[in-house]
N, C-alpha and C. Protein backbone atom coordinates (compact mmCIF):
# COMPACT_ATOMS: atom_id res chain seq x y z
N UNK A 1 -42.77 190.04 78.84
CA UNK A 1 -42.32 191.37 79.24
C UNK A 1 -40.85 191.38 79.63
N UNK A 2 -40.12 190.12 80.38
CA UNK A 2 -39.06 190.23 80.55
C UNK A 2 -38.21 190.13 79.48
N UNK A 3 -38.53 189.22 78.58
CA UNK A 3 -37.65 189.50 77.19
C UNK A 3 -37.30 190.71 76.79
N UNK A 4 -38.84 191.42 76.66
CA UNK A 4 -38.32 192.76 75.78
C UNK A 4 -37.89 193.90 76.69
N UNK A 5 -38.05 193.86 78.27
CA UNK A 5 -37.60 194.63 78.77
C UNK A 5 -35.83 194.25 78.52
N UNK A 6 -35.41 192.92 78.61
CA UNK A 6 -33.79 192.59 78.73
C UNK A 6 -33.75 193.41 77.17
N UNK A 7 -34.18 192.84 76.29
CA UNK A 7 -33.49 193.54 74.75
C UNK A 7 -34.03 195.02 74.83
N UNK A 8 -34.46 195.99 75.33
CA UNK A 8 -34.69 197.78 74.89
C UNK A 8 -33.42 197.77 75.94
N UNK A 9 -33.52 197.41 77.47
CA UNK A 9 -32.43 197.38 78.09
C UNK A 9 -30.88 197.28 77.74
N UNK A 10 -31.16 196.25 76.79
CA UNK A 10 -29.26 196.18 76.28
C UNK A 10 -29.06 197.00 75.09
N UNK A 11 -30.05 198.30 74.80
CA UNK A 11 -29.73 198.64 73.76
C UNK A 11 -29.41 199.96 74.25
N UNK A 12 -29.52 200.34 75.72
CA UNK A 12 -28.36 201.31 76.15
C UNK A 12 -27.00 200.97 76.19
N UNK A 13 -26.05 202.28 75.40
CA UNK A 13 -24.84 201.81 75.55
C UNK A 13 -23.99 200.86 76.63
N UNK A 14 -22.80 199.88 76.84
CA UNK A 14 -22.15 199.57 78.08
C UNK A 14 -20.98 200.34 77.66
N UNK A 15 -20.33 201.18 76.67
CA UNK A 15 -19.14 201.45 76.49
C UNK A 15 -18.97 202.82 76.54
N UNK A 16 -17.94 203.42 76.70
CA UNK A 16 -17.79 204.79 76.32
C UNK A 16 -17.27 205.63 78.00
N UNK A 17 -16.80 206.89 77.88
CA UNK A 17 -16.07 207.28 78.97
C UNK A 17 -16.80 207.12 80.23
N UNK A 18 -18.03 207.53 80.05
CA UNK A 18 -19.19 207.79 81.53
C UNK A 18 -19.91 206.44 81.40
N UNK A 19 -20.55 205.73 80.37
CA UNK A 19 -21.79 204.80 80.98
C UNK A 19 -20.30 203.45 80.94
N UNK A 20 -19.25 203.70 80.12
CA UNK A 20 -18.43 202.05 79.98
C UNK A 20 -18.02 202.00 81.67
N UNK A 21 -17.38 203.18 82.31
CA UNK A 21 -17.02 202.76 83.86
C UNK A 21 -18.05 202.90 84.68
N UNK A 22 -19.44 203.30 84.39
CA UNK A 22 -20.54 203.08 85.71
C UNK A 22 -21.15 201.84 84.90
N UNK A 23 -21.02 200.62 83.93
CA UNK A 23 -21.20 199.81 83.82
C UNK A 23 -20.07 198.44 84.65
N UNK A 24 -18.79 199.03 84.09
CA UNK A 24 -18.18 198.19 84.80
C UNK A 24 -18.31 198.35 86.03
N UNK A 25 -18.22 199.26 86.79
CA UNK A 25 -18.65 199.71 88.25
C UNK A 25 -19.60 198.32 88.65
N UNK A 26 -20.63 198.87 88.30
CA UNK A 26 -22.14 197.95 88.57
C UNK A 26 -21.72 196.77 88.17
N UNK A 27 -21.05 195.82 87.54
CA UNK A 27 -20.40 194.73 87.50
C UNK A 27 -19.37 194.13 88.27
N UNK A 28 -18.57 195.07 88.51
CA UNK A 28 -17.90 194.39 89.92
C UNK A 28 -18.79 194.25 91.21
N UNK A 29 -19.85 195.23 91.10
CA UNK A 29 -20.41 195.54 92.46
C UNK A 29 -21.01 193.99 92.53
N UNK A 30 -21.65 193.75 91.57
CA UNK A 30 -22.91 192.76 91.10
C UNK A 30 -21.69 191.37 91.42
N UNK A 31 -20.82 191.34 90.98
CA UNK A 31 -19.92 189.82 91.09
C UNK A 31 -19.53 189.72 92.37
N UNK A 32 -19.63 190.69 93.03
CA UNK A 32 -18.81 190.70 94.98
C UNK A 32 -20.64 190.39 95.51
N UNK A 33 -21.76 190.98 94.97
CA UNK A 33 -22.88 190.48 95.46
C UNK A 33 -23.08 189.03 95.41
N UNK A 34 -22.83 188.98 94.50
CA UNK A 34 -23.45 187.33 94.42
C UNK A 34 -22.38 186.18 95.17
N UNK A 35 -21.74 186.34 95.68
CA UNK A 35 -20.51 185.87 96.41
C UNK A 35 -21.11 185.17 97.70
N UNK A 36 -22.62 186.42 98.13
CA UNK A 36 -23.32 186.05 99.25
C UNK A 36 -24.47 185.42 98.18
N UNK A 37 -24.83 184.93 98.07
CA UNK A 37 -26.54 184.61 97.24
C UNK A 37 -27.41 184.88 97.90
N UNK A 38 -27.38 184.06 99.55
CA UNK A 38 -28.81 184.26 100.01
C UNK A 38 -29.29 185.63 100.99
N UNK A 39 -28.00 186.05 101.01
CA UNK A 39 -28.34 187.54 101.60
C UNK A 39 -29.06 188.87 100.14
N UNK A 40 -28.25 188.13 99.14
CA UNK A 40 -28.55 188.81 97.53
C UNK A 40 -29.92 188.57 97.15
N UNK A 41 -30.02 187.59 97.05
CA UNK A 41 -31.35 186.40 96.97
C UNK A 41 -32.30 187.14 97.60
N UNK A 42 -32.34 187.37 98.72
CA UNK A 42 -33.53 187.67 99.58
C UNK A 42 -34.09 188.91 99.62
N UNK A 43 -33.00 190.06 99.09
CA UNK A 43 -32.81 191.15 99.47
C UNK A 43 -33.63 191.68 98.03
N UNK A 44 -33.16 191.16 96.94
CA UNK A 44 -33.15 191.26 95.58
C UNK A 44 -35.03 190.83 95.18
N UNK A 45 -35.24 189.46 96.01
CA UNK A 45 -36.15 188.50 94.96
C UNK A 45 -37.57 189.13 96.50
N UNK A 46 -37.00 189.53 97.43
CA UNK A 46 -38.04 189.46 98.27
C UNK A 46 -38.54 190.51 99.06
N UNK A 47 -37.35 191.15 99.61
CA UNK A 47 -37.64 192.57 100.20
C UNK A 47 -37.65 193.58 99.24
N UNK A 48 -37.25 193.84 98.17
CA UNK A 48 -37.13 194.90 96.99
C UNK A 48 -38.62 195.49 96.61
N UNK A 49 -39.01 193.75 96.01
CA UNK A 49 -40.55 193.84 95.77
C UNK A 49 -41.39 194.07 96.27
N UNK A 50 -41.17 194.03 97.58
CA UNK A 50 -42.17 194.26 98.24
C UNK A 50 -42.18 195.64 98.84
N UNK A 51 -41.03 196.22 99.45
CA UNK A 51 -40.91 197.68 99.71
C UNK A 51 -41.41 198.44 98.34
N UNK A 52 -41.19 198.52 97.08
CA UNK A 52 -40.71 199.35 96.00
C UNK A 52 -42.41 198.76 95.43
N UNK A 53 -42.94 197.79 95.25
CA UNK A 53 -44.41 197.66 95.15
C UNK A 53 -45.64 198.60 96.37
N UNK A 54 -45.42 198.44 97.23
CA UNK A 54 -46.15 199.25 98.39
C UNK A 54 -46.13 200.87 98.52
N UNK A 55 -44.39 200.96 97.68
CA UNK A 55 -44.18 202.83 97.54
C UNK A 55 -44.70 203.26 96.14
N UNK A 56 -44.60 202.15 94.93
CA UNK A 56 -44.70 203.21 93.76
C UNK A 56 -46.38 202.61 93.36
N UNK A 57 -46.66 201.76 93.53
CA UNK A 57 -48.18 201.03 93.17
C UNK A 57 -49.19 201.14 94.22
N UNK A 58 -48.72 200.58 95.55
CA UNK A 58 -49.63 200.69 96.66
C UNK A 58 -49.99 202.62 97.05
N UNK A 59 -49.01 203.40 96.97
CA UNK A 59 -49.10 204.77 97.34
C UNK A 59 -48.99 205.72 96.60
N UNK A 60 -47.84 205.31 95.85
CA UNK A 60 -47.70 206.81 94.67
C UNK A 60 -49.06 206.55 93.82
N UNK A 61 -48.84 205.09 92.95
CA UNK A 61 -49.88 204.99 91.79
C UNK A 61 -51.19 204.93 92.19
N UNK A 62 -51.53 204.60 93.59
CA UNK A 62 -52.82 204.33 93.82
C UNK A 62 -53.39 205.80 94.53
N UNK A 63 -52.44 206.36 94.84
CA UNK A 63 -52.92 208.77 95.52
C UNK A 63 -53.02 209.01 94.10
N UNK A 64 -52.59 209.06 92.99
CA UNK A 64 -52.49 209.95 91.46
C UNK A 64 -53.96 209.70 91.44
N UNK A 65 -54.42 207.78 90.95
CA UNK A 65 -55.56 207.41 91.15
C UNK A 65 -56.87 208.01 91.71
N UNK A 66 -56.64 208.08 92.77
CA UNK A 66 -57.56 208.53 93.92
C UNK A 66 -57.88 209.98 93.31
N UNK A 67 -56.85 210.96 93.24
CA UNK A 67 -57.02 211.27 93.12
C UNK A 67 -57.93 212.24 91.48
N UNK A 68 -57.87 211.28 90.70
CA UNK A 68 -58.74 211.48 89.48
C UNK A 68 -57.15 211.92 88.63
N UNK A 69 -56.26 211.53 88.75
CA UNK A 69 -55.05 211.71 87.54
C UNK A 69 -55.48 210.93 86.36
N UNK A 70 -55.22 211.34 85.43
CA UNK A 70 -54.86 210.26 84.01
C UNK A 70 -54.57 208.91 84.68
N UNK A 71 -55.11 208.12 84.31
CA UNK A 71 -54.55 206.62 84.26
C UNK A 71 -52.63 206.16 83.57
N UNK A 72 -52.96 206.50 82.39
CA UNK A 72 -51.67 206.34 81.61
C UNK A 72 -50.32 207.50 82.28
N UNK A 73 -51.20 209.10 82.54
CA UNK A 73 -49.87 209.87 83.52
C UNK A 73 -49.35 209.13 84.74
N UNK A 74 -50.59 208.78 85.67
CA UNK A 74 -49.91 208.44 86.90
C UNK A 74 -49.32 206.84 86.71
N UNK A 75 -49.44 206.07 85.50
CA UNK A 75 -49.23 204.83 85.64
C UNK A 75 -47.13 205.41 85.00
N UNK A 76 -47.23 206.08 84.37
CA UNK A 76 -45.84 206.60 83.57
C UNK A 76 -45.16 207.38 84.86
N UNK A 77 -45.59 208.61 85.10
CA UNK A 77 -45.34 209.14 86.42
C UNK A 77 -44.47 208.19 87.57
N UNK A 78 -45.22 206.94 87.55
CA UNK A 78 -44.79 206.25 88.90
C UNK A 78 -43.58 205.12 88.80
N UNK A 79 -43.72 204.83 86.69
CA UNK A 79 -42.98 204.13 86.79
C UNK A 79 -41.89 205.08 86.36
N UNK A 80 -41.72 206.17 86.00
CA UNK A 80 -40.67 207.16 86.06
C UNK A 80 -39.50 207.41 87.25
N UNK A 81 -40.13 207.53 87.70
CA UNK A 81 -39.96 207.17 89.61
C UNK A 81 -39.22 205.81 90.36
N UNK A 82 -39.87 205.33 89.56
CA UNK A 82 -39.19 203.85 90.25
C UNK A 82 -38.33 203.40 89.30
N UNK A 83 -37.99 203.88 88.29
CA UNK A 83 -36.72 203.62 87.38
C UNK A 83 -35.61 204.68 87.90
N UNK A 84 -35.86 205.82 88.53
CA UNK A 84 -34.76 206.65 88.83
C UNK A 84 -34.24 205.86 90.06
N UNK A 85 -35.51 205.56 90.45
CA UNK A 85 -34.37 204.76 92.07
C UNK A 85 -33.79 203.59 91.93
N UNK A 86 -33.62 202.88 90.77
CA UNK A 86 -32.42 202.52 90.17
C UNK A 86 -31.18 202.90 90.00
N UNK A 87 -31.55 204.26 90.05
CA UNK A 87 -29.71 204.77 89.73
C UNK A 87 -29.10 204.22 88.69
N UNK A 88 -29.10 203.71 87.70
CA UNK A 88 -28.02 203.78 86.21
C UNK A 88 -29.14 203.44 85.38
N UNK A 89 -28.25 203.81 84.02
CA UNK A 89 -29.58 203.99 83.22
C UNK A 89 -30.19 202.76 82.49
N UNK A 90 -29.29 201.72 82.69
CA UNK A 90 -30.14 200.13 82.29
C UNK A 90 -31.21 199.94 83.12
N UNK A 91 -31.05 199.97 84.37
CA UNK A 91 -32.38 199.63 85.14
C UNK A 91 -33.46 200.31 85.36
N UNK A 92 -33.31 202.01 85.01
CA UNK A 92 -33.94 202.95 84.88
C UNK A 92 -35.40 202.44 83.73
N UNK A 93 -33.79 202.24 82.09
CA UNK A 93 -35.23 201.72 80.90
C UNK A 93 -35.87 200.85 81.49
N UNK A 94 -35.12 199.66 82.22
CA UNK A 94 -36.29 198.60 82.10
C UNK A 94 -36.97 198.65 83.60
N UNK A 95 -36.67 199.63 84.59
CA UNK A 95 -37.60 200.07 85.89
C UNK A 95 -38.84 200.78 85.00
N UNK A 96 -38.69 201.65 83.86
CA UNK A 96 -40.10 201.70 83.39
C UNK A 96 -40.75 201.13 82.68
N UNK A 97 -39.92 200.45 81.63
CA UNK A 97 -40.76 199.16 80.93
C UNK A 97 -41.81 198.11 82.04
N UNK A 98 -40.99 197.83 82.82
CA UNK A 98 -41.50 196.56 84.48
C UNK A 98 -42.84 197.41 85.13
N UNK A 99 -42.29 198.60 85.28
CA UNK A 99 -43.06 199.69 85.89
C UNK A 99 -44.59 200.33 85.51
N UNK A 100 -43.96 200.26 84.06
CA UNK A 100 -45.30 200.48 83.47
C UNK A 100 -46.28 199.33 83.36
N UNK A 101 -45.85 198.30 83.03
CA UNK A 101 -46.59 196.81 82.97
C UNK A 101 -47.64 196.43 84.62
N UNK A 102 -46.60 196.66 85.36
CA UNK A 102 -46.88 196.51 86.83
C UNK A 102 -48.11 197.37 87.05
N UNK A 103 -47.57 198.13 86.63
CA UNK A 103 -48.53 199.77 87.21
C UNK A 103 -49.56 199.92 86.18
N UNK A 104 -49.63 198.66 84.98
CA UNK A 104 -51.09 198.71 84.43
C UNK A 104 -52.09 197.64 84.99
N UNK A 105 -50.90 196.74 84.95
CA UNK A 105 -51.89 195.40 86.51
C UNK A 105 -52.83 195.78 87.58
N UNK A 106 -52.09 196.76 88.03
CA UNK A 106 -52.27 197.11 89.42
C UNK A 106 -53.80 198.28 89.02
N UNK A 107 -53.67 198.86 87.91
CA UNK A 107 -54.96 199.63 87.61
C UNK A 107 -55.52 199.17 87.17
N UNK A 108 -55.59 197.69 86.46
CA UNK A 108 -56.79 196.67 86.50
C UNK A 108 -57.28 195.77 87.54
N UNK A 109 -56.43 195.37 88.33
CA UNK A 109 -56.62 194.32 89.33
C UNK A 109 -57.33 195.09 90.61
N UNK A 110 -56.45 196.37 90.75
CA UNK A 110 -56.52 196.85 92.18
C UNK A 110 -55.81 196.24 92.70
N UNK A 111 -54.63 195.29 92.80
CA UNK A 111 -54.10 194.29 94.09
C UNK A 111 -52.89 194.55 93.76
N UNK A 112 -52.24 194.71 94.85
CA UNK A 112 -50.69 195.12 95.17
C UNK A 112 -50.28 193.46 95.26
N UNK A 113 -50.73 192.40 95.79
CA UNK A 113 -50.27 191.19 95.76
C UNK A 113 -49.60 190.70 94.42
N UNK A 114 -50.51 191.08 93.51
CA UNK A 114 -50.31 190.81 91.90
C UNK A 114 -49.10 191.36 91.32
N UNK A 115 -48.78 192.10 91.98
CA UNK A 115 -48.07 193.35 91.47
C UNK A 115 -46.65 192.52 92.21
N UNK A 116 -46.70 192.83 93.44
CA UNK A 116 -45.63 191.99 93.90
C UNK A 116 -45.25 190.98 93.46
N UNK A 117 -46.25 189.98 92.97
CA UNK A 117 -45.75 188.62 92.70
C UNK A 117 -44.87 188.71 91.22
N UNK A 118 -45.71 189.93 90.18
CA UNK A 118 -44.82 189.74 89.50
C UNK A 118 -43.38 190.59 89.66
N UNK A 119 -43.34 191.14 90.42
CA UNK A 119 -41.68 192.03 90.81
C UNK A 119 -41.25 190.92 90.92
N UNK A 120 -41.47 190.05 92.03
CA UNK A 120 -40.38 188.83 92.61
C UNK A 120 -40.14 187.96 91.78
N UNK A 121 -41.44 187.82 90.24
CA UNK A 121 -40.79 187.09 89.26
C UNK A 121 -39.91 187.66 88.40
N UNK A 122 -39.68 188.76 88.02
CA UNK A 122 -39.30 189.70 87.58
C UNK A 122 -37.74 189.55 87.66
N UNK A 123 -37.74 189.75 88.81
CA UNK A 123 -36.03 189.92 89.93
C UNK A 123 -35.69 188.50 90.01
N UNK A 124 -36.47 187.69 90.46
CA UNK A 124 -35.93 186.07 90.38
C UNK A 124 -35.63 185.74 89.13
N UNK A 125 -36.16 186.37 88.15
CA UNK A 125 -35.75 185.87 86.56
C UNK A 125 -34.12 186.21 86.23
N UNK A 126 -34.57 187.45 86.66
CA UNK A 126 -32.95 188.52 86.63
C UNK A 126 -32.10 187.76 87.06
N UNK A 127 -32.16 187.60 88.48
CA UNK A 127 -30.91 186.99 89.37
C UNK A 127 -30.94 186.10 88.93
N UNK A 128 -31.27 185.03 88.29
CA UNK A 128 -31.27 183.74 88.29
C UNK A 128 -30.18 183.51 86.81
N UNK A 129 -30.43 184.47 86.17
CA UNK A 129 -29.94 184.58 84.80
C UNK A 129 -28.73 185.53 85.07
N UNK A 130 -28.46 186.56 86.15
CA UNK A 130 -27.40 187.16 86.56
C UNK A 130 -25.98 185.90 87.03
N UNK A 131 -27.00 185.11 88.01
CA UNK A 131 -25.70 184.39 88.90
C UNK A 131 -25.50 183.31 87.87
N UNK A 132 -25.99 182.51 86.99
CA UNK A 132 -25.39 181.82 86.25
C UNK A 132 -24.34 182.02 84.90
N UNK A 133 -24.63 183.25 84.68
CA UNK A 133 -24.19 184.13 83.72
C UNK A 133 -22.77 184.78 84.45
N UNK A 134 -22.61 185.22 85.41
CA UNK A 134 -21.64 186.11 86.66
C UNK A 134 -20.36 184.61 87.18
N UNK A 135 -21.15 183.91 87.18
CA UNK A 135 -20.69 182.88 88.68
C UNK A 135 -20.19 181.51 87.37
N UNK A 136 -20.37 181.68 86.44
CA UNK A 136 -19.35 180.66 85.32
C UNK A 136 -18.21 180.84 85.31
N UNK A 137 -17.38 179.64 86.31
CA UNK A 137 -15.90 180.09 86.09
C UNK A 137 -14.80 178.74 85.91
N UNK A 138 -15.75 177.47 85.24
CA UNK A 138 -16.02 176.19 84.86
C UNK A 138 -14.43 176.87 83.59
N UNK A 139 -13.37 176.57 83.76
CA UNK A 139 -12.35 176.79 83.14
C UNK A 139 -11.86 175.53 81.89
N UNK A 140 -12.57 175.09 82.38
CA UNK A 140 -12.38 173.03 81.68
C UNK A 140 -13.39 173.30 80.33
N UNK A 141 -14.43 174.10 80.19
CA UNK A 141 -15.27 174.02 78.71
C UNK A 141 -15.40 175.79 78.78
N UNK A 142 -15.69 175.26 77.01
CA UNK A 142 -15.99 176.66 76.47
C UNK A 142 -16.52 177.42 76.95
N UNK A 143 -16.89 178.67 76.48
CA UNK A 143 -17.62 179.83 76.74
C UNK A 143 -19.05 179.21 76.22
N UNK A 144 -18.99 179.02 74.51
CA UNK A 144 -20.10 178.48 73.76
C UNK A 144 -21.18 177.67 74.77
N UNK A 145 -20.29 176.83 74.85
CA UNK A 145 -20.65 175.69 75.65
C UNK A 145 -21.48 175.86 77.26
N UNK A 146 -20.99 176.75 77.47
CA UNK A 146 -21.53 177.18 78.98
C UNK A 146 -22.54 177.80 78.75
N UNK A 147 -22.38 179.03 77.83
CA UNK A 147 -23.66 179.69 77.44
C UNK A 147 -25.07 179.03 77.16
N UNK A 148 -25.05 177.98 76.33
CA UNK A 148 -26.14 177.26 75.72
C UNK A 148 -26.96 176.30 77.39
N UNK A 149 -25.47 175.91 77.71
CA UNK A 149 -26.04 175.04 78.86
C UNK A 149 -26.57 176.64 79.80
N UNK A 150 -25.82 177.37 80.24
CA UNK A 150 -26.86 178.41 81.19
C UNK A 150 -28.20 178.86 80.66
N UNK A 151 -28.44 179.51 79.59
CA UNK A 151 -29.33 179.39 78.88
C UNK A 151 -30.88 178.60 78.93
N UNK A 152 -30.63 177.27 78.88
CA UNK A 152 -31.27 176.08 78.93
C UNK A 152 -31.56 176.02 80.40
N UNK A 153 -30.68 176.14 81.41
CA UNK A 153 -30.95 176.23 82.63
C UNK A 153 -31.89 177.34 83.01
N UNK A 154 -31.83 178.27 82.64
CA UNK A 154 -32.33 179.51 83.05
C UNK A 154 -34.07 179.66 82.30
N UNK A 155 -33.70 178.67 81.38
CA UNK A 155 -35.42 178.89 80.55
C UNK A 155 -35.94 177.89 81.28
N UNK A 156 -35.20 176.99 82.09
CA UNK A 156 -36.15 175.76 82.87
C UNK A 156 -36.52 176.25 83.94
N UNK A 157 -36.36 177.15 84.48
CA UNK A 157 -35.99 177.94 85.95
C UNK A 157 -37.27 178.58 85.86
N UNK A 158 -37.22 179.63 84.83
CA UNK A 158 -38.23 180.68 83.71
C UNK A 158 -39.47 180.28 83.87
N UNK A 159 -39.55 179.25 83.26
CA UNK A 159 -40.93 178.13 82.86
C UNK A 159 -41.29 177.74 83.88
N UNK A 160 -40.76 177.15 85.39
CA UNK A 160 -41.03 176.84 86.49
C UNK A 160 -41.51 177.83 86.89
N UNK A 161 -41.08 178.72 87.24
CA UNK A 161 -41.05 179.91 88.16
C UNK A 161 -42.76 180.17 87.80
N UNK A 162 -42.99 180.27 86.01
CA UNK A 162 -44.12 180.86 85.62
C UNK A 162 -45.38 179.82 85.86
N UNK A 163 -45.06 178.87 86.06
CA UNK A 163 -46.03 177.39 85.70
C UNK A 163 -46.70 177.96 87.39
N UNK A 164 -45.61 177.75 88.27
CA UNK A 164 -45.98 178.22 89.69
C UNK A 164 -46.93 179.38 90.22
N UNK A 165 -46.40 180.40 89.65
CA UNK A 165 -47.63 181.74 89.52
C UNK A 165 -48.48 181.01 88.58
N UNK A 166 -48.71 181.16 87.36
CA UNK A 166 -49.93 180.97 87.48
C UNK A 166 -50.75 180.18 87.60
N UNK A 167 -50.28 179.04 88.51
CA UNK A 167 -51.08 178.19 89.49
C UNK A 167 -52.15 178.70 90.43
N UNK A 168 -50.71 179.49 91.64
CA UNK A 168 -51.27 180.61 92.11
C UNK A 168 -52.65 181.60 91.83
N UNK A 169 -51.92 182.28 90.64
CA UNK A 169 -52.30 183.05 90.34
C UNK A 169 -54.28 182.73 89.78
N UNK A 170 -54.22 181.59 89.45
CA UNK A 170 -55.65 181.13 88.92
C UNK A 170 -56.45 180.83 89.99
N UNK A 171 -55.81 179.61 91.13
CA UNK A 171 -56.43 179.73 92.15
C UNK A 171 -56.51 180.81 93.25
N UNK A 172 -56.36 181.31 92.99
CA UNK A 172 -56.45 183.16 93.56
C UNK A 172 -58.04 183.81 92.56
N UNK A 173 -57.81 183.73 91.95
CA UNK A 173 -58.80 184.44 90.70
C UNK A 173 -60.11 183.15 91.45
N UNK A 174 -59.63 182.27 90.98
CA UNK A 174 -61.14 180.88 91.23
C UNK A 174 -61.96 181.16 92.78
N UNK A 175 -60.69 181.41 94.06
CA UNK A 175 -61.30 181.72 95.32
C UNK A 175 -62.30 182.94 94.81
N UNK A 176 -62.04 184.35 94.07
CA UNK A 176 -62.66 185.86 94.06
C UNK A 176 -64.20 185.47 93.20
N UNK A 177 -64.21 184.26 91.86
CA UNK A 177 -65.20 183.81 91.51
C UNK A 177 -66.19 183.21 92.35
């Protein structure tokens, strides 16, 4: 899901009079963030998910629910919602691509835990692939060169991150069996 949310995502424009300077905008903002990591880090990979899981899955998506809405409206509905509170329109597409995925979990599982865990993988994927990508300023080798090596770093990171959930994630399921 994170793949194809990053590629529909980059297929909103970055150039042009209005989205080229609220892109660059959000890029300086994003390079003075990461300056702090673990205030970014925490804020990003830990409190985000968990506030923004509890408002659009735990309450919005789970009242539509309750209340006998469409499944597919209130699951679109909510991730509609939580892509606007993104504010620009890259995180918007992929706040509903994430959103919708999340918010179909969450109407199979019932569990906001699930849901969370994958936001924080979600955002840890992001950042992780943000600050190595942002924070290359290795002047001694290529661009090429850096790329392939961040890259490689970031799919080892990827693969960890995922090996870990669904560790978790099984012995979680094995305790409910």
């Amino acid at each position: 899901m994170i793949i194809i949310n990053e590629y529909i995502s980059s297929l909103v424009p970055r150039e042009g009079p209005i989205l080229g300077n609220m892109y660059k905008e959000i890029e300086e903002f994003l390079k003075e963030e990461i300056k702090n990591p673990i205030p970014f880090f925490s804020t990003t990979v830990l409190l985000a998910p968990i506030c923004e899981e509890v408002l659009f899955r735990g309450i919005i998506l789970n009242g539509m629910l309750k209340n006998k809405i469409h499944p597919i409206k209130a699951i679109l509905f909510s991730s509609f919602l939580f892509g606007l509170t993104h504010m620009n329109p890259w995180q918007f597409v992929g706040g509903m691509i994430i959103g919708s995925f999340i918010g179909f979990i969450y109407f199979i599982t019932s569990s906001i835990i699930d849901c969370i865990l994958l936001h924080i993988f979600n955002n840890a994927f992001a950042i992780f692939t943000m600050f190595f990508f942002m924070r290359n300023e290795n002047p001694l080798s290529s661009k090429e060169v850096n790329m392939n090596m961040n890259i490689g770093l970031i799919l080892i990171i990827a693969f960890i991150i995922i090996i870990i959930g669904s560790i978790f994630l099984f012995k979680r399921k094995n305790k409910k069996i």
